[in-house]
N, C-alpha and C. Protein backbone atom coordinates (compact mmCIF):
# COMPACT_ATOMS: atom_id res chain seq x y z
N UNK A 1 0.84 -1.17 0.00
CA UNK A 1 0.00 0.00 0.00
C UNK A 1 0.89 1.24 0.00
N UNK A 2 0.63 2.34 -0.88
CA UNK A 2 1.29 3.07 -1.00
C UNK A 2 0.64 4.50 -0.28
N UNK A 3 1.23 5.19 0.38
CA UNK A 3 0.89 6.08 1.61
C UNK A 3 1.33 7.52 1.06
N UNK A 4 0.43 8.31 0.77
CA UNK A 4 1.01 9.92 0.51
C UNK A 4 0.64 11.15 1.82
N UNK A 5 1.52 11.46 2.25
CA UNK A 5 1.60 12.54 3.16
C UNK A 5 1.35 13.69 2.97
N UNK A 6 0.36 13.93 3.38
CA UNK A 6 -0.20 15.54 3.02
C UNK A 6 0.42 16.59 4.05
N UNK A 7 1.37 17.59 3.13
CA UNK A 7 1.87 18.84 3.86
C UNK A 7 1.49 20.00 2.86
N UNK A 8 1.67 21.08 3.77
CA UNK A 8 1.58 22.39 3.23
C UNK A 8 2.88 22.66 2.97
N UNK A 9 3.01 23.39 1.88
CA UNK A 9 4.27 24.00 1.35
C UNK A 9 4.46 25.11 1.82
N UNK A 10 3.32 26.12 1.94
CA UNK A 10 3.24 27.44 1.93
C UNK A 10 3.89 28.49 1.45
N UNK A 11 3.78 28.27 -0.10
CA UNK A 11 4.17 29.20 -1.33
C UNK A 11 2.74 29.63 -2.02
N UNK A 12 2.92 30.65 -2.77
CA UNK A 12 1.99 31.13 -3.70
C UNK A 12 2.94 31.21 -5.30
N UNK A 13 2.25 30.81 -6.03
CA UNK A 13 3.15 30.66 -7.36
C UNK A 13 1.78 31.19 -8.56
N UNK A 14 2.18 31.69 -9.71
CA UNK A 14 1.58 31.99 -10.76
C UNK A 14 2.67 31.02 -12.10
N UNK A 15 1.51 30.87 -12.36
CA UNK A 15 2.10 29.95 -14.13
C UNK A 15 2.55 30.93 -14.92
N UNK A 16 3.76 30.83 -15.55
CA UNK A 16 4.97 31.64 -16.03
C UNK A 16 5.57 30.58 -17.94
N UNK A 17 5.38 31.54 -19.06
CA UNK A 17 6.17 31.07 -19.91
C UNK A 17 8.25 31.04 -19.10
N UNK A 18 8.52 29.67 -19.89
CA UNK A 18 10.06 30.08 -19.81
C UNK A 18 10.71 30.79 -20.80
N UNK A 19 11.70 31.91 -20.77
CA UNK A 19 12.22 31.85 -21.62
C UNK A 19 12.92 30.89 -22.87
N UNK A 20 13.22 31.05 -23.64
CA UNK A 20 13.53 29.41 -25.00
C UNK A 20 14.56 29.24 -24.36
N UNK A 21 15.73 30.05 -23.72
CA UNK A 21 17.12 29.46 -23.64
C UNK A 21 17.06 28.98 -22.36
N UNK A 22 16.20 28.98 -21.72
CA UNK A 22 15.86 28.26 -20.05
C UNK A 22 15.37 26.81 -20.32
N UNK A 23 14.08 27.10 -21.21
CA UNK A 23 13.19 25.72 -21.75
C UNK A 23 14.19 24.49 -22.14
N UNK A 24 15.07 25.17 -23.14
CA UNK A 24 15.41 24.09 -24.13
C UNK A 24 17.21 23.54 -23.40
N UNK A 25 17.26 24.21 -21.82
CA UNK A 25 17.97 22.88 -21.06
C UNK A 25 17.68 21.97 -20.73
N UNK A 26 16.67 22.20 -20.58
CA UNK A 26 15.93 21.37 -19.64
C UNK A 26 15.78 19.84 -20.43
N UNK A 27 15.94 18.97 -19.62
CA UNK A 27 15.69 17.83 -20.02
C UNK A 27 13.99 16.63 -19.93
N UNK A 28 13.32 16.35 -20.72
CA UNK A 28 13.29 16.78 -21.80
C UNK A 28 12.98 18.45 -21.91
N UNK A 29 13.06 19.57 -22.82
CA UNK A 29 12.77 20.79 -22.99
C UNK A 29 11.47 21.13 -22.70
N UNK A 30 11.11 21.98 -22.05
CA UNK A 30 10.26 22.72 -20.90
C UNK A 30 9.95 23.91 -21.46
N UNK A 31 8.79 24.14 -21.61
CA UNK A 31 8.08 26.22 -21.98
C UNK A 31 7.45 26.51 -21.15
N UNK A 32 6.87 25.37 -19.83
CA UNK A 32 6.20 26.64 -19.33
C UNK A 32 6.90 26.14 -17.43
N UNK A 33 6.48 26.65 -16.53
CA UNK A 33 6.31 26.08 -14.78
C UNK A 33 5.65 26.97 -13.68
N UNK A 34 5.95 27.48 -12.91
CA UNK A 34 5.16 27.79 -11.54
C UNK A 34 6.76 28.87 -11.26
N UNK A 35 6.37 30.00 -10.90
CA UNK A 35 6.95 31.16 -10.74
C UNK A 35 6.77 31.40 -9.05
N UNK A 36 7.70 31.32 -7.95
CA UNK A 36 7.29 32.01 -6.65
C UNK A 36 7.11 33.25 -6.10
N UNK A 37 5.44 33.67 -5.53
CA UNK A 37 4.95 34.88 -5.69
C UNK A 37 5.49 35.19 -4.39
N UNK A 38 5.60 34.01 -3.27
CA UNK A 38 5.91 34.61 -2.07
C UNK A 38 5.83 33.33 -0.95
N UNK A 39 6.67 33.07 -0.11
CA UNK A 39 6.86 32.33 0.80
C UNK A 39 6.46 32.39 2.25
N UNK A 40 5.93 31.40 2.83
CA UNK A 40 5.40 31.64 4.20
C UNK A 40 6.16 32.02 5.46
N UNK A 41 6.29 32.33 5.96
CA UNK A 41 7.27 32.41 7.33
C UNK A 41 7.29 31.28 7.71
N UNK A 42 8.32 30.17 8.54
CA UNK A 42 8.11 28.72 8.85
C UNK A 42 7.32 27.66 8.19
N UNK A 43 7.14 27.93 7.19
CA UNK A 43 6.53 26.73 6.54
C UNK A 43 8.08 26.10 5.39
N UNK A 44 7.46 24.65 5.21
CA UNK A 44 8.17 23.46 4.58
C UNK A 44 8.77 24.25 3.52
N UNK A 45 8.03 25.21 2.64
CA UNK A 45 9.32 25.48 1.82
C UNK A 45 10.02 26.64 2.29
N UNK A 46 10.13 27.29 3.09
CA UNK A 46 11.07 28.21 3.86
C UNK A 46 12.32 27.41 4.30
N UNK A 47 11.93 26.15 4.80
CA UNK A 47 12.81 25.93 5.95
C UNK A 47 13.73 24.91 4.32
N UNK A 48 12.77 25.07 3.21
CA UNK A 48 13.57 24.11 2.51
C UNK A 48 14.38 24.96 1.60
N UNK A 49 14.62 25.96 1.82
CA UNK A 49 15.29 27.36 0.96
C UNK A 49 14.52 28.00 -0.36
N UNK A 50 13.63 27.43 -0.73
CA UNK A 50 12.76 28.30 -1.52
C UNK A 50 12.36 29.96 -1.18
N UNK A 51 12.30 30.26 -2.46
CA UNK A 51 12.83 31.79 -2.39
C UNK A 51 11.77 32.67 -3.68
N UNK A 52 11.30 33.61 -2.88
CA UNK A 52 10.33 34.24 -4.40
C UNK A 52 11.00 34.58 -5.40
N UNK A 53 10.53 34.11 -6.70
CA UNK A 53 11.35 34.30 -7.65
C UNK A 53 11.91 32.78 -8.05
N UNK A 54 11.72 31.85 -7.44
CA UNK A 54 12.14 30.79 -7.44
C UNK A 54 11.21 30.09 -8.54
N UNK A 55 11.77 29.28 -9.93
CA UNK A 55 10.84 28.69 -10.88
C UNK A 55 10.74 27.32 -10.54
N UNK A 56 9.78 26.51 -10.22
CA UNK A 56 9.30 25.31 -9.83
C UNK A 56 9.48 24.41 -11.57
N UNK A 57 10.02 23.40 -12.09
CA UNK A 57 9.79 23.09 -13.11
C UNK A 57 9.36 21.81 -13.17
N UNK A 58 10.14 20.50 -12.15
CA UNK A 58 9.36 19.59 -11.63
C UNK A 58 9.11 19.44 -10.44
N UNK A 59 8.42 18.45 -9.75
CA UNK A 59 8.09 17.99 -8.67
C UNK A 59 8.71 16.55 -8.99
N UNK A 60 8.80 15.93 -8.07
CA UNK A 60 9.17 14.48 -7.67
C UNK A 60 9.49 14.14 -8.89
N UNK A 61 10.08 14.64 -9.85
CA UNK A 61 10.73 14.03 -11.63
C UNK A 61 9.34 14.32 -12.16
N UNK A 62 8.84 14.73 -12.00
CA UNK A 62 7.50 15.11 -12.89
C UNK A 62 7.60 15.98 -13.52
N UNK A 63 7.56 16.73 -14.88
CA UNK A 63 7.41 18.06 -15.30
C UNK A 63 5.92 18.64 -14.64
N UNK A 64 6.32 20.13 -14.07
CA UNK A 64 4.94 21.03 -13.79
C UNK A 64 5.08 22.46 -14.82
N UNK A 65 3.71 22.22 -15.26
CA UNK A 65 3.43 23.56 -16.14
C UNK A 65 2.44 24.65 -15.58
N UNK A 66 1.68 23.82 -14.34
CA UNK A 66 0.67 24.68 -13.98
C UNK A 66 0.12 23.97 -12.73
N UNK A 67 -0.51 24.87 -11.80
CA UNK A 67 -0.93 24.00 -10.71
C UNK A 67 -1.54 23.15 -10.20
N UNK A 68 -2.13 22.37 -11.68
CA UNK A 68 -3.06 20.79 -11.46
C UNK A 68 -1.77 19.93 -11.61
N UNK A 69 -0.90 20.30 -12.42
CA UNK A 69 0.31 18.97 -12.66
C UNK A 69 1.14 18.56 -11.08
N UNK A 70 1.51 17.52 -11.21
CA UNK A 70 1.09 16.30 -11.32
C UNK A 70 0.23 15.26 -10.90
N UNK A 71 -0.45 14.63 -11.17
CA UNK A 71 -1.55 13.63 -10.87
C UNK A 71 -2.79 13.93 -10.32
N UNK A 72 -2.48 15.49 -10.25
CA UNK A 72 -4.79 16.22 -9.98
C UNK A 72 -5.36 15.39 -8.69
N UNK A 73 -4.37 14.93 -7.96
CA UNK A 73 -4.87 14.50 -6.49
C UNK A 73 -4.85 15.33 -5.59
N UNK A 74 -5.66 16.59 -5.89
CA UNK A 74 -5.23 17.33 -4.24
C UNK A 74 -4.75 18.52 -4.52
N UNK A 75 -3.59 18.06 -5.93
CA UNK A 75 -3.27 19.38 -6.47
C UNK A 75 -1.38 19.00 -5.97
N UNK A 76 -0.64 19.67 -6.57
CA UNK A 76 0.65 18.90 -6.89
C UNK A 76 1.53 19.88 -4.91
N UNK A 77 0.76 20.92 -4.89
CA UNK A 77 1.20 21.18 -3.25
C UNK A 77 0.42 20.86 -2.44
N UNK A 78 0.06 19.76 -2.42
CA UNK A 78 -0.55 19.23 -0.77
C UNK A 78 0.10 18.08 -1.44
N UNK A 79 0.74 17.16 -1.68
CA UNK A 79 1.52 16.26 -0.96
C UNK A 79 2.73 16.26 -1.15
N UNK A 80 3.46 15.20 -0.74
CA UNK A 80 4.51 14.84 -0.33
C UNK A 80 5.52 14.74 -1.79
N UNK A 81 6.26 15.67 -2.09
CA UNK A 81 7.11 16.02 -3.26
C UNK A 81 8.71 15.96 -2.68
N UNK A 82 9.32 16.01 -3.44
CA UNK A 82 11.41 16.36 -4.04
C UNK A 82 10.96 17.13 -5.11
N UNK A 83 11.61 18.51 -4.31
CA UNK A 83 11.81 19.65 -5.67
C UNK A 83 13.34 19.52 -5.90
């Protein structure tokens, strides 16, 4: 049985084109992700060095383009991720 842990991240992010010469490092090549609008005081991604301004591109090896990706369970910040 496989067990997912629901945490708060406590970021705010807006969906952001990449620039082409950002996209096309990326492995495979990437146009769009999640832009950081602003970080919580003591929350999981504070303490994890996330920083506004910070571009989210995957989660757990997943590509994210927008805030349903990946797997529309909950929504890709309420669970348990590796950025």
């Amino acid at each position: 049985m496989y067990h997912h842990e629901l945490i708060y991240l406590g970021i705010v992010t807006n969906e952001i084109s990449l620039p082409r010469e950002i996209g096309a490092q990326l492995e495979p090549s990437q146009e769009e992700g999640l832009i950081i609008l602003s970080v919580e005081k003591d929350s999981a991604a504070k303490k994890a060095g996330l920083l506004m301004g910070d571009i989210i591109v995957r989660l757990d090896d997943q590509h994210i383009t927008n805030i349903h990706d990946p797997g529309n369970s909950g929504g890709p910040l309420m669970q348990k991720v590796r950025l």
